[in-house]
PDB file of N, CA and C in Angstrom:
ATOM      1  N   UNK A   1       0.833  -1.202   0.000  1.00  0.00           N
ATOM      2  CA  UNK A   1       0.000   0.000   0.000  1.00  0.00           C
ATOM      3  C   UNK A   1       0.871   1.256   0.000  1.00  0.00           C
ATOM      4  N   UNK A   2       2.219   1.329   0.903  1.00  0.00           N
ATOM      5  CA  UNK A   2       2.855   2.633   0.885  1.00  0.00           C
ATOM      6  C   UNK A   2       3.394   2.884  -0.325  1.00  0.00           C
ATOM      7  N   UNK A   3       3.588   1.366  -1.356  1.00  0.00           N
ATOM      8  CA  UNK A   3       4.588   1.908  -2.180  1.00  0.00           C
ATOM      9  C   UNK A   3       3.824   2.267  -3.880  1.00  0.00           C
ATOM     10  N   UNK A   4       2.625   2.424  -3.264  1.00  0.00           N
ATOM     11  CA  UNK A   4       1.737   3.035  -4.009  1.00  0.00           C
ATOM     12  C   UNK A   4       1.417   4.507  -3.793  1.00  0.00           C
ATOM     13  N   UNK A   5       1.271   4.821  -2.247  1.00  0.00           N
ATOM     14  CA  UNK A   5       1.047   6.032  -2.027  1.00  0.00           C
ATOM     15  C   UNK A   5       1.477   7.333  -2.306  1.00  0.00           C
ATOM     16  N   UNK A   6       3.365   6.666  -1.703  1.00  0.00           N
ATOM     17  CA  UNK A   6       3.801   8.025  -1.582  1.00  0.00           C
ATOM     18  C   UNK A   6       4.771   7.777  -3.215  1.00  0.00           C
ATOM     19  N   UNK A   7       4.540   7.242  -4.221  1.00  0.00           N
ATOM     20  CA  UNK A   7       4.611   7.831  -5.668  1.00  0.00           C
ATOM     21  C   UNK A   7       3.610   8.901  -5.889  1.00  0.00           C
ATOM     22  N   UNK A   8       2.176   8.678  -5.553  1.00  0.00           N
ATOM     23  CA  UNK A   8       1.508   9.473  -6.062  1.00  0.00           C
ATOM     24  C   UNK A   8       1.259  10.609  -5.333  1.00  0.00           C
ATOM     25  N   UNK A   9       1.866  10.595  -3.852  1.00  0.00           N
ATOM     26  CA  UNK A   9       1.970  11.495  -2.862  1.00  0.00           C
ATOM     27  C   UNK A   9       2.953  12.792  -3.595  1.00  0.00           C
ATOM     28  N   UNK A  10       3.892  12.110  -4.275  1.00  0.00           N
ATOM     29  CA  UNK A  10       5.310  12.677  -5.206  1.00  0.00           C
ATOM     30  C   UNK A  10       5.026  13.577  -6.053  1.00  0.00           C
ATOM     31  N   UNK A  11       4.357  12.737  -6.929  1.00  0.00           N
ATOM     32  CA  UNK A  11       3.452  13.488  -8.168  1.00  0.00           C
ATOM     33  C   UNK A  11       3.201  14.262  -7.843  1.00  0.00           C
ATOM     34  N   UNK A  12       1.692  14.160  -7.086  1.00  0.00           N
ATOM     35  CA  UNK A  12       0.343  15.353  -7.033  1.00  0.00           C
ATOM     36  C   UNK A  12       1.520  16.557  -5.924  1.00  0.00           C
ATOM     37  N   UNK A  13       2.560  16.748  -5.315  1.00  0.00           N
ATOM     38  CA  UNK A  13       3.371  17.699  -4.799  1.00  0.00           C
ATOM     39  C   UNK A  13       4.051  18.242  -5.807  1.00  0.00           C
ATOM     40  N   UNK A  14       4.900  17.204  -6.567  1.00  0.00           N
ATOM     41  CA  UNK A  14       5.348  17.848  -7.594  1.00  0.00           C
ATOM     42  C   UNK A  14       4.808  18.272  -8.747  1.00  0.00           C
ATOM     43  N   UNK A  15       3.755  17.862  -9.149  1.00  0.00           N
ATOM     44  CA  UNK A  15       2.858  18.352 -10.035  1.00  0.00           C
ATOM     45  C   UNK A  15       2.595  20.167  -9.808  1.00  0.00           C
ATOM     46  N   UNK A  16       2.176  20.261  -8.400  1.00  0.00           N
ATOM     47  CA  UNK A  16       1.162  21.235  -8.003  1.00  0.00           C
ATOM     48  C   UNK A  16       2.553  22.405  -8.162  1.00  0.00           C
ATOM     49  N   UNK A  17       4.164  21.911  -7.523  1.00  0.00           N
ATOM     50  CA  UNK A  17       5.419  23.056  -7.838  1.00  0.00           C
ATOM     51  C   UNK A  17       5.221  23.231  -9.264  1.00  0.00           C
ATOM     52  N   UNK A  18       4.934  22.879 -10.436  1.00  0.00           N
ATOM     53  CA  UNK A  18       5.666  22.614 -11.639  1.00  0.00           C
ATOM     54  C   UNK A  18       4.097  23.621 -12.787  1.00  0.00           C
ATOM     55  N   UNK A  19       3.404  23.756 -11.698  1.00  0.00           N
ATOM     56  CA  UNK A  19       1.332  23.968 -12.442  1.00  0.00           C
ATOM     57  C   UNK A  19       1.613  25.451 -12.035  1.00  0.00           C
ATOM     58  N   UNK A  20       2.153  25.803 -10.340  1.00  0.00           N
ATOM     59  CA  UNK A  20       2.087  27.186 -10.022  1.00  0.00           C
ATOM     60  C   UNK A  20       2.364  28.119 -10.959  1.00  0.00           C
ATOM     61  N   UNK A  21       3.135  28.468 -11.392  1.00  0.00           N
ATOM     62  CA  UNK A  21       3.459  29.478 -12.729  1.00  0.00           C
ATOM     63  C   UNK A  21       2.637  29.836 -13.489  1.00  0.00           C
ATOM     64  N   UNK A  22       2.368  28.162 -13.809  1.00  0.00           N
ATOM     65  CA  UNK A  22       1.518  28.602 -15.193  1.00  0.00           C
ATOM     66  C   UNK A  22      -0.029  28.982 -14.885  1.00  0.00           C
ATOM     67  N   UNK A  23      -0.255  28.720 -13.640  1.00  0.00           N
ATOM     68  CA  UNK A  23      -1.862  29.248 -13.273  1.00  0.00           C
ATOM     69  C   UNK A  23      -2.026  30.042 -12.652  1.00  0.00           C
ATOM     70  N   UNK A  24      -0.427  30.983 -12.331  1.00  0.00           N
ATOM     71  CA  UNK A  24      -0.636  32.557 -11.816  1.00  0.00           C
ATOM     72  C   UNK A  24      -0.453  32.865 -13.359  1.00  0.00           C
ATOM     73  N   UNK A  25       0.065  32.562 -14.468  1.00  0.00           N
ATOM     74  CA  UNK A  25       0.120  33.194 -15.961  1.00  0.00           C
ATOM     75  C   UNK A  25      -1.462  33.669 -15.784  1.00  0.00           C
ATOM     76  N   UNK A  26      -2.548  32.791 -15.884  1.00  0.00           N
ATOM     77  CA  UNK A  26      -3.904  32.573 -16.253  1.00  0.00           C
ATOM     78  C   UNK A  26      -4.686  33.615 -15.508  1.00  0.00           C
ATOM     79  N   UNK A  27      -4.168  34.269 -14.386  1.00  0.00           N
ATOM     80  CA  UNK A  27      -4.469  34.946 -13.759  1.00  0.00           C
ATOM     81  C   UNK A  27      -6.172  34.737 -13.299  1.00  0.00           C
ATOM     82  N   UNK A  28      -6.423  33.670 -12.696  1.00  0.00           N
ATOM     83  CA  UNK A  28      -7.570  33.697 -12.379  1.00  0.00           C
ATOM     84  C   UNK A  28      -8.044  33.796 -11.192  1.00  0.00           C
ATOM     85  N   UNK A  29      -9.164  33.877 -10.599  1.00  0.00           N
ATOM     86  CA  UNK A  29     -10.068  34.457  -9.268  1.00  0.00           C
ATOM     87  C   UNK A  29      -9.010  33.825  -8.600  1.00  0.00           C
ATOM     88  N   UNK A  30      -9.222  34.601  -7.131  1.00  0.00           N
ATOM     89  CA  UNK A  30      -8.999  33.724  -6.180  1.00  0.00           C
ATOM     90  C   UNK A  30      -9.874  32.720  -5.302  1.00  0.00           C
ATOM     91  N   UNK A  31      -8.851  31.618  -4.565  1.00  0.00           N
ATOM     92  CA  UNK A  31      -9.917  30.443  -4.138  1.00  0.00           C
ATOM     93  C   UNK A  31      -9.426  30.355  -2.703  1.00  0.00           C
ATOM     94  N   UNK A  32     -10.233  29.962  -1.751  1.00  0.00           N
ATOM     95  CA  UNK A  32     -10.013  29.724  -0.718  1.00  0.00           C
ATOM     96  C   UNK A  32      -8.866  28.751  -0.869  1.00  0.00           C
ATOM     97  N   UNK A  33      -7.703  28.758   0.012  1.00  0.00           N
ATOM     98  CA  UNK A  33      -5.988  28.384  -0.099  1.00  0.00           C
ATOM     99  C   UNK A  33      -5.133  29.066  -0.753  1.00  0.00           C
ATOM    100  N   UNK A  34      -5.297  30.201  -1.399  1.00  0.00           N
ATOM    101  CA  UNK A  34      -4.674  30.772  -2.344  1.00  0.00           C
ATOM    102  C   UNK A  34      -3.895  31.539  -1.530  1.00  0.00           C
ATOM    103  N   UNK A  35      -2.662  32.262  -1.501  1.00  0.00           N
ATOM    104  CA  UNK A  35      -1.888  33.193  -0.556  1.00  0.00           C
ATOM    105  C   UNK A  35      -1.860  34.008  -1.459  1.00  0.00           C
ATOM    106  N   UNK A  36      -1.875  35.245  -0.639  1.00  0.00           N
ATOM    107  CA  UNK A  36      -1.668  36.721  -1.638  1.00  0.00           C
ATOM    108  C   UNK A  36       0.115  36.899  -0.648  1.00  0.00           C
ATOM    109  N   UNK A  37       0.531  37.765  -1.369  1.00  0.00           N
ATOM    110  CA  UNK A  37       1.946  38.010  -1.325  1.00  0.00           C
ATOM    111  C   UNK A  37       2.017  39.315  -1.633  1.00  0.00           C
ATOM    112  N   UNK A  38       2.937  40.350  -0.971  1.00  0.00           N
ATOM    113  CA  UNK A  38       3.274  41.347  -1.099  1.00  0.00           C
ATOM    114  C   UNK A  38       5.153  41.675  -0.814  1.00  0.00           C
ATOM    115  N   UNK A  39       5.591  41.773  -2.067  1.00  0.00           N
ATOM    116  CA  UNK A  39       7.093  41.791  -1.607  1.00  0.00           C
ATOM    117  C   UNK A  39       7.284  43.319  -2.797  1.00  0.00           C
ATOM    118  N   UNK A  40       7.626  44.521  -1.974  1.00  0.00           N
ATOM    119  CA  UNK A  40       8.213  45.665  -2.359  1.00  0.00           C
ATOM    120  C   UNK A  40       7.281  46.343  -3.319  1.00  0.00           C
ATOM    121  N   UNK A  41       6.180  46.246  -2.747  1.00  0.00           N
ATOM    122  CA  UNK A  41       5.102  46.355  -3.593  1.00  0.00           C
ATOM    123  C   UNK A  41       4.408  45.878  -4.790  1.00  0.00           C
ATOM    124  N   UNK A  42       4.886  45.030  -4.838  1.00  0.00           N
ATOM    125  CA  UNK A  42       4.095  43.917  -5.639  1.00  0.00           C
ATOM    126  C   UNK A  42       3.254  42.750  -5.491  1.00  0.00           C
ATOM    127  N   UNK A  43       2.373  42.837  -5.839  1.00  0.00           N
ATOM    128  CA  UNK A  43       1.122  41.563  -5.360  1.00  0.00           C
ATOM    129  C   UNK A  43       1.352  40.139  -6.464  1.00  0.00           C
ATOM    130  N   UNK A  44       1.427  39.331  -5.118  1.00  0.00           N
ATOM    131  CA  UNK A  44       1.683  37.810  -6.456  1.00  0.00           C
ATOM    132  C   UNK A  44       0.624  37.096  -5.462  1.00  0.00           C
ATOM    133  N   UNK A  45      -0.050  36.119  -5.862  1.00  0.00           N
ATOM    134  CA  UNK A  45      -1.013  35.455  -5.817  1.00  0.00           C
ATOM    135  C   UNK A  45      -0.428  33.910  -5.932  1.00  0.00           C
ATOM    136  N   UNK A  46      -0.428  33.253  -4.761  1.00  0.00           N
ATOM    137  CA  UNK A  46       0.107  31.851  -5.217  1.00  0.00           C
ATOM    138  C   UNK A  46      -0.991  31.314  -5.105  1.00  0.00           C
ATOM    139  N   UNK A  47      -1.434  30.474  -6.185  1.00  0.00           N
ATOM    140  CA  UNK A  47      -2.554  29.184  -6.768  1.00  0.00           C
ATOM    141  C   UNK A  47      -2.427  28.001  -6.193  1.00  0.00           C
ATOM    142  N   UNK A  48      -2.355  28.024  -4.738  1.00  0.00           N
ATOM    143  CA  UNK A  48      -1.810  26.601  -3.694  1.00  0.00           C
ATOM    144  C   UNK A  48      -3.496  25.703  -4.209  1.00  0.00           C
ATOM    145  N   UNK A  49      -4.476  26.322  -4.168  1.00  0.00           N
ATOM    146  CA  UNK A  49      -5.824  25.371  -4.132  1.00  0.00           C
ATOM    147  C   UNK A  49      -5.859  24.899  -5.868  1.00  0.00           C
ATOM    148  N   UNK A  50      -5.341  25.491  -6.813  1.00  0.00           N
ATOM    149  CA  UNK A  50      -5.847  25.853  -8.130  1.00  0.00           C
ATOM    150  C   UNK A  50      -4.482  24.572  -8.217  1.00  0.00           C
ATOM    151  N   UNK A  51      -3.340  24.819  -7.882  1.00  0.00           N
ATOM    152  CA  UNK A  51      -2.548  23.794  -8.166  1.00  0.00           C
ATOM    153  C   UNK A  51      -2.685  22.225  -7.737  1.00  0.00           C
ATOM    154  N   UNK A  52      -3.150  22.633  -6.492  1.00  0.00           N
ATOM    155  CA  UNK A  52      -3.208  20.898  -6.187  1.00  0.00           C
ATOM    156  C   UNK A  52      -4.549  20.572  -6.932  1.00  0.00           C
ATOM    157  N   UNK A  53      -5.331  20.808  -7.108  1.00  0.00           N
ATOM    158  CA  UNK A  53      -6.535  20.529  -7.725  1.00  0.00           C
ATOM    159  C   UNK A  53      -5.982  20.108  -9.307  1.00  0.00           C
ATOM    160  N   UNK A  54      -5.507  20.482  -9.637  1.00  0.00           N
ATOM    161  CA  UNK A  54      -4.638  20.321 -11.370  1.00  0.00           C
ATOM    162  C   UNK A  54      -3.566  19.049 -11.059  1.00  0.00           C
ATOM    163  N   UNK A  55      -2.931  19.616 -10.234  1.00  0.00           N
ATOM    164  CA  UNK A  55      -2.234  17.826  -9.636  1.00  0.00           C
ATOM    165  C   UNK A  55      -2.770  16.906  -9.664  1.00  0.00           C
ATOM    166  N   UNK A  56      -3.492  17.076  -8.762  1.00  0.00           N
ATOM    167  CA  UNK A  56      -4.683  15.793  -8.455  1.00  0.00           C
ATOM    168  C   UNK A  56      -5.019  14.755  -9.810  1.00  0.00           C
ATOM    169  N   UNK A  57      -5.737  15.747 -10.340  1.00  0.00           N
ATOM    170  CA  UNK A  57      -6.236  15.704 -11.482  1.00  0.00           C
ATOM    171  C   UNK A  57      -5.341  15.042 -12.930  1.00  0.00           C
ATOM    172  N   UNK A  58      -4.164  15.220 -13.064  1.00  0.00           N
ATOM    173  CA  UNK A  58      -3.145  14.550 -13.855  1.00  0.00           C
ATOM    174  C   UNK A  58      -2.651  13.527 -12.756  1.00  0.00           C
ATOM    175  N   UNK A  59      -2.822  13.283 -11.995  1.00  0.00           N
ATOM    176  CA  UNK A  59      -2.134  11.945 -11.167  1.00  0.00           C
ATOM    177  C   UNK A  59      -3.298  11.324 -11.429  1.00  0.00           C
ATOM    178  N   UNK A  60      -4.466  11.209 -11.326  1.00  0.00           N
ATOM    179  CA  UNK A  60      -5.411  10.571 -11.852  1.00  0.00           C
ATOM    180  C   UNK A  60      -5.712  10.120 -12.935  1.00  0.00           C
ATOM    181  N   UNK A  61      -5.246  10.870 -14.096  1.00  0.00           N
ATOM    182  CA  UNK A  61      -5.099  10.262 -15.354  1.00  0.00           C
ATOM    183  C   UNK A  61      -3.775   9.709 -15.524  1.00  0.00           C
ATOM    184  N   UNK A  62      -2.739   9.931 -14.948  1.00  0.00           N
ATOM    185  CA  UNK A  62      -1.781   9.170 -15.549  1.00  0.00           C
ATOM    186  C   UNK A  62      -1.729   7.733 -14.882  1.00  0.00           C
ATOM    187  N   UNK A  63      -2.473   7.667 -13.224  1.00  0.00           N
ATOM    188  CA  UNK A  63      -3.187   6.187 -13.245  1.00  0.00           C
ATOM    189  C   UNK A  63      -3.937   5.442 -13.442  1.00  0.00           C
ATOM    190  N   UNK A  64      -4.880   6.170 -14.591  1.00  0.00           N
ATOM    191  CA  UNK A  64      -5.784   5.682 -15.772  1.00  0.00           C
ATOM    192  C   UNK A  64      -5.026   5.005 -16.414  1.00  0.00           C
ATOM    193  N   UNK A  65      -3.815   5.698 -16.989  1.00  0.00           N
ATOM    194  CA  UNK A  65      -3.635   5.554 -18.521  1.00  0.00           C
ATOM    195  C   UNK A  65      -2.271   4.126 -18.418  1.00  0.00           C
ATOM    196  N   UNK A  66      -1.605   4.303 -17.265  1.00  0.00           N
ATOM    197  CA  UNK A  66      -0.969   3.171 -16.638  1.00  0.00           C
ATOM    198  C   UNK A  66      -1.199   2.141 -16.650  1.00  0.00           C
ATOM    199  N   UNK A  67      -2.836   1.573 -16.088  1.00  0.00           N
ATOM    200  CA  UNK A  67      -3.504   0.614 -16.322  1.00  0.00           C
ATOM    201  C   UNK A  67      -3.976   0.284 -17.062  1.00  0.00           C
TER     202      UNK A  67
END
């Protein structure tokens, strides 16, 4: 069972580092988990809910497509 888990534990973490970028590009609403950021006057928006949700979501198909 673990050595199922924490692969996909791997993924959907590393997925969600690798999604951030590109779904502050997209600039969309914010969601409950999201952090706003202010460094020297600039507002950045990290997509913590928007990313793992997109993680999730490709770890799920790629253990579709596995099987």
């Amino acid at each position: 069972l673990m050595r199922r888990i924490i692969p996909l534990l791997i993924i959907i973490i590393g997925g969600a580092a690798l999604l951030a970028p590109v779904i502050m590009l997209m600039e969309l609403e914010r969601m409950p988990g999201d952090y706003d950021l202010v460094l020297q006057g600039r507002h950045y928006l990290i997509p913590v809910t928007y990313s793992l949700c997109a993680s999730v979501a490709l770890a799920l198909l790629y253990s579709i497509v596995k099987r």
